[in-house]
C-alpha atoms as a PDB file:
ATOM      1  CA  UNK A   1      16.901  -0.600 -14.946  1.00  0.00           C
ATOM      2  CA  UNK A   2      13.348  -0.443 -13.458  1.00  0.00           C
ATOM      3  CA  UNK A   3      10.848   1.609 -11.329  1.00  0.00           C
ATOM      4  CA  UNK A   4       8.397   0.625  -8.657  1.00  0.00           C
ATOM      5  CA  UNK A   5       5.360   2.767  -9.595  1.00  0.00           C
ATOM      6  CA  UNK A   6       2.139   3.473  -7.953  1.00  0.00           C
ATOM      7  CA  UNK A   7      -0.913   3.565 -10.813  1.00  0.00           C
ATOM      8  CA  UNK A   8      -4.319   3.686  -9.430  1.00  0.00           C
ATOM      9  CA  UNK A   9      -3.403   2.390  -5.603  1.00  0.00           C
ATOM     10  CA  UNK A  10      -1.762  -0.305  -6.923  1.00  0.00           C
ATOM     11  CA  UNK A  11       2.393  -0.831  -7.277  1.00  0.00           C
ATOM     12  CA  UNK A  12       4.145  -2.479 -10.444  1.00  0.00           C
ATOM     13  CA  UNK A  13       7.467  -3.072 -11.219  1.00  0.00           C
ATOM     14  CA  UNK A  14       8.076  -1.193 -14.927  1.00  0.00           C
ATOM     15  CA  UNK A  15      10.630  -2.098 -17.120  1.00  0.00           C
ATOM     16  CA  UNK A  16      11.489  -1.045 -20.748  1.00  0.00           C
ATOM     17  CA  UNK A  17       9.372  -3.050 -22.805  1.00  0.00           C
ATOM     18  CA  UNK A  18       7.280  -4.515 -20.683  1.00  0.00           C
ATOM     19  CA  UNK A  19       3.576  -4.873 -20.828  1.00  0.00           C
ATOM     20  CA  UNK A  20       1.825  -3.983 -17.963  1.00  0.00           C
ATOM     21  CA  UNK A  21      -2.148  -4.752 -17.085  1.00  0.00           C
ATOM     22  CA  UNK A  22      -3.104  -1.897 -15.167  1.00  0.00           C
ATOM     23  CA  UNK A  23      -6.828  -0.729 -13.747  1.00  0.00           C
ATOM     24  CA  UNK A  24      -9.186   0.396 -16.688  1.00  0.00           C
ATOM     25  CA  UNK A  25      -8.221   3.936 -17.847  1.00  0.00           C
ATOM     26  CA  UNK A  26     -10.602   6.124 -20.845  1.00  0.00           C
ATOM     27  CA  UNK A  27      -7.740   6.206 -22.420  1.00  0.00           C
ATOM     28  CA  UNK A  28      -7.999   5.410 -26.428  1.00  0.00           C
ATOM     29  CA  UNK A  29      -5.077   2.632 -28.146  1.00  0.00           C
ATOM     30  CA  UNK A  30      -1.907   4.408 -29.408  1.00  0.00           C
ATOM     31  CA  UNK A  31      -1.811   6.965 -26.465  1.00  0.00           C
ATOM     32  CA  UNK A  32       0.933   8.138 -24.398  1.00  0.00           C
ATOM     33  CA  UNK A  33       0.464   8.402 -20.869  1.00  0.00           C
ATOM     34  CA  UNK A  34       2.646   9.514 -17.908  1.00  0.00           C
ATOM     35  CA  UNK A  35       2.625   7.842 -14.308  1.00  0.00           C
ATOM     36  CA  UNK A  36       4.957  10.391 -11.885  1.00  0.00           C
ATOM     37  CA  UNK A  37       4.259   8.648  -9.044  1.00  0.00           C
ATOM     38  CA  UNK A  38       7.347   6.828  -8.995  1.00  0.00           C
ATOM     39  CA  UNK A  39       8.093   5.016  -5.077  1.00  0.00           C
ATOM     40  CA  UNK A  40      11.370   3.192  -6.246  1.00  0.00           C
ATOM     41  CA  UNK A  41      14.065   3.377  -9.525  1.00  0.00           C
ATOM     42  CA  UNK A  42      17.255   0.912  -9.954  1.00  0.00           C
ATOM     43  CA  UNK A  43      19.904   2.016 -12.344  1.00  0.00           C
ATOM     44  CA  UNK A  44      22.912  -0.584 -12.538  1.00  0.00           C
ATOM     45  CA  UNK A  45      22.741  -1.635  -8.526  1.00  0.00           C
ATOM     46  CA  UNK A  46      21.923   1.886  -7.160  1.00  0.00           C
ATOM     47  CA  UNK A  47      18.803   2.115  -5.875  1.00  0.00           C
ATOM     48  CA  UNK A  48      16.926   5.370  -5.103  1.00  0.00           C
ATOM     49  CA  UNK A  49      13.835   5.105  -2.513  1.00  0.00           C
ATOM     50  CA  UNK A  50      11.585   7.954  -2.492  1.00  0.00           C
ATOM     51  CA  UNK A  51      10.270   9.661   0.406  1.00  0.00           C
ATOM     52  CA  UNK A  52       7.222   8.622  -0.594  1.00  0.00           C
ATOM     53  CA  UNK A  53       8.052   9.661  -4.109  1.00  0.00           C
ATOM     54  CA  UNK A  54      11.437   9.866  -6.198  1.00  0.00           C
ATOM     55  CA  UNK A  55      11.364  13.977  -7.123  1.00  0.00           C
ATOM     56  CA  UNK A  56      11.485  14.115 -10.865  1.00  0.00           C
ATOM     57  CA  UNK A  57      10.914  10.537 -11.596  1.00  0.00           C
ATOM     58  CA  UNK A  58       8.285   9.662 -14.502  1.00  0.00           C
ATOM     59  CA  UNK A  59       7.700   6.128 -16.420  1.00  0.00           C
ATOM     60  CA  UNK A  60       6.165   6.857 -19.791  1.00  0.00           C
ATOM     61  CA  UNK A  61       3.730   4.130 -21.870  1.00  0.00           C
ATOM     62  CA  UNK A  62       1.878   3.836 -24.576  1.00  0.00           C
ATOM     63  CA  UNK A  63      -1.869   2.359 -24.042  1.00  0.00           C
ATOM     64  CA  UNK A  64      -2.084  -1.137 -26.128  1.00  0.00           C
ATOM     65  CA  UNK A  65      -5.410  -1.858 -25.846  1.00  0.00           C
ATOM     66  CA  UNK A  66      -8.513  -2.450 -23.270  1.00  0.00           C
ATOM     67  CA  UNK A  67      -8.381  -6.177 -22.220  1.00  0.00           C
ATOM     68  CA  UNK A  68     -10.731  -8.268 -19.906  1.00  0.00           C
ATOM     69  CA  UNK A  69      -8.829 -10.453 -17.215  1.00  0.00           C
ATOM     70  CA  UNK A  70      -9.515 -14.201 -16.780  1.00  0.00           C
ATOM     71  CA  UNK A  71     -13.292 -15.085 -15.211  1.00  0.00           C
ATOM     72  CA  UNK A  72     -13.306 -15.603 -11.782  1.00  0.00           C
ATOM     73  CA  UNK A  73     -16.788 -17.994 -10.553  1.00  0.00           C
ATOM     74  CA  UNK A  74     -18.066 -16.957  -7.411  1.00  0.00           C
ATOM     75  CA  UNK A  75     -20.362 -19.932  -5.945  1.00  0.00           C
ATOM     76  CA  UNK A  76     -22.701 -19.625  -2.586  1.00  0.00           C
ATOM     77  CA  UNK A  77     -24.318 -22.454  -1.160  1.00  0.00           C
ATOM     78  CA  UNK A  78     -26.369 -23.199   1.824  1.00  0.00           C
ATOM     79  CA  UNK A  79     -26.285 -27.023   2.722  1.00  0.00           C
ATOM     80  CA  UNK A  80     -29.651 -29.044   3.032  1.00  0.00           C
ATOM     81  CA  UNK A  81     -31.419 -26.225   1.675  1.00  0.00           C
ATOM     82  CA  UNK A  82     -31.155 -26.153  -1.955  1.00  0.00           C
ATOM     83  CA  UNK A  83     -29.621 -22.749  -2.180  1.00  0.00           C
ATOM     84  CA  UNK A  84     -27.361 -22.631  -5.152  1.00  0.00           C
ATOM     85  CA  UNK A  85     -26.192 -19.494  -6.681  1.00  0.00           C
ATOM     86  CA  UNK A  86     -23.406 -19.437  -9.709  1.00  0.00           C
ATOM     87  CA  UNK A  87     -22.192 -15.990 -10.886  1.00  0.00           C
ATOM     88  CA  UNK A  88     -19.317 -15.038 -12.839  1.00  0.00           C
ATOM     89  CA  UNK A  89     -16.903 -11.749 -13.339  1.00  0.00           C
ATOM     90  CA  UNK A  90     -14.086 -10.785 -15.915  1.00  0.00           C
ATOM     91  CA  UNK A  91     -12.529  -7.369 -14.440  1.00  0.00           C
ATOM     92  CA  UNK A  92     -11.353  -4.988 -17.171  1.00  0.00           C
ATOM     93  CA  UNK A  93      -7.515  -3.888 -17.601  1.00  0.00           C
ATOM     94  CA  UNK A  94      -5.815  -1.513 -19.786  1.00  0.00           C
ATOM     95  CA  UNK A  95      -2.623  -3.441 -21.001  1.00  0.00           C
ATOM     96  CA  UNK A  96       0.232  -0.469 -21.764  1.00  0.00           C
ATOM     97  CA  UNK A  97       3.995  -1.094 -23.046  1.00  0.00           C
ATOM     98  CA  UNK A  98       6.415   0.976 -20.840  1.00  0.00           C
ATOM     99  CA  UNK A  99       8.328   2.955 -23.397  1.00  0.00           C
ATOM    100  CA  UNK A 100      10.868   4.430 -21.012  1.00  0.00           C
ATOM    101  CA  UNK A 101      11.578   5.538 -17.403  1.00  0.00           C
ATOM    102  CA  UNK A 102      12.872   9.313 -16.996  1.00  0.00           C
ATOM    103  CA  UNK A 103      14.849  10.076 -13.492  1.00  0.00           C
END
């Protein structure tokens, strides 16, 4: 059993204890949040597709923690110029355990 689900403009596949590393929410560690925009569910081979959303659908979590993602090095260089630049950026997640999906 899992649901396609659309958090932030972004789609993940939700499953019953999973963890999922979603977009930064102010949300505080031990909360329950709701995501109803649910595109997709799968129950034992049947498959509901919603039009663009499954009516009455909802994927419940509970917010983890606030996590930073791995660093990603973004280098520029001009040749024969000696034009170096080095910068780095960790993007910030909220990791959240799906506690059940409601359809």
């Amino acid at each position: 059993m899992y649901a396609i689900v659309e958090i932030a403009g972004v789609q993940f596949k939700a499953e019953k204890g999973r963890k999922l590393y979603i977009p930064l929410m102010q949300k505080e560690a031990g909360e329950t949040v709701e995501f109803d925009k649910v595109l997709l569910t799968e129950n034992d081979g049947n498959v509901k597709v919603g039009t663009p959303t499954v009516a009455g659908a909802k994927v419940t979590a509970k917010v983890i923690a606030d996590v930073k993602g791995d660093k990603v090095k973004v280098f520029k260089k001009k040749r024969r110029k000696g034009y170096r630049v080095l910068n780095g950026h960790r993007q910030k997640f909220t990791q959240v355990l799906v506690e059940g999906i409601d359809f």
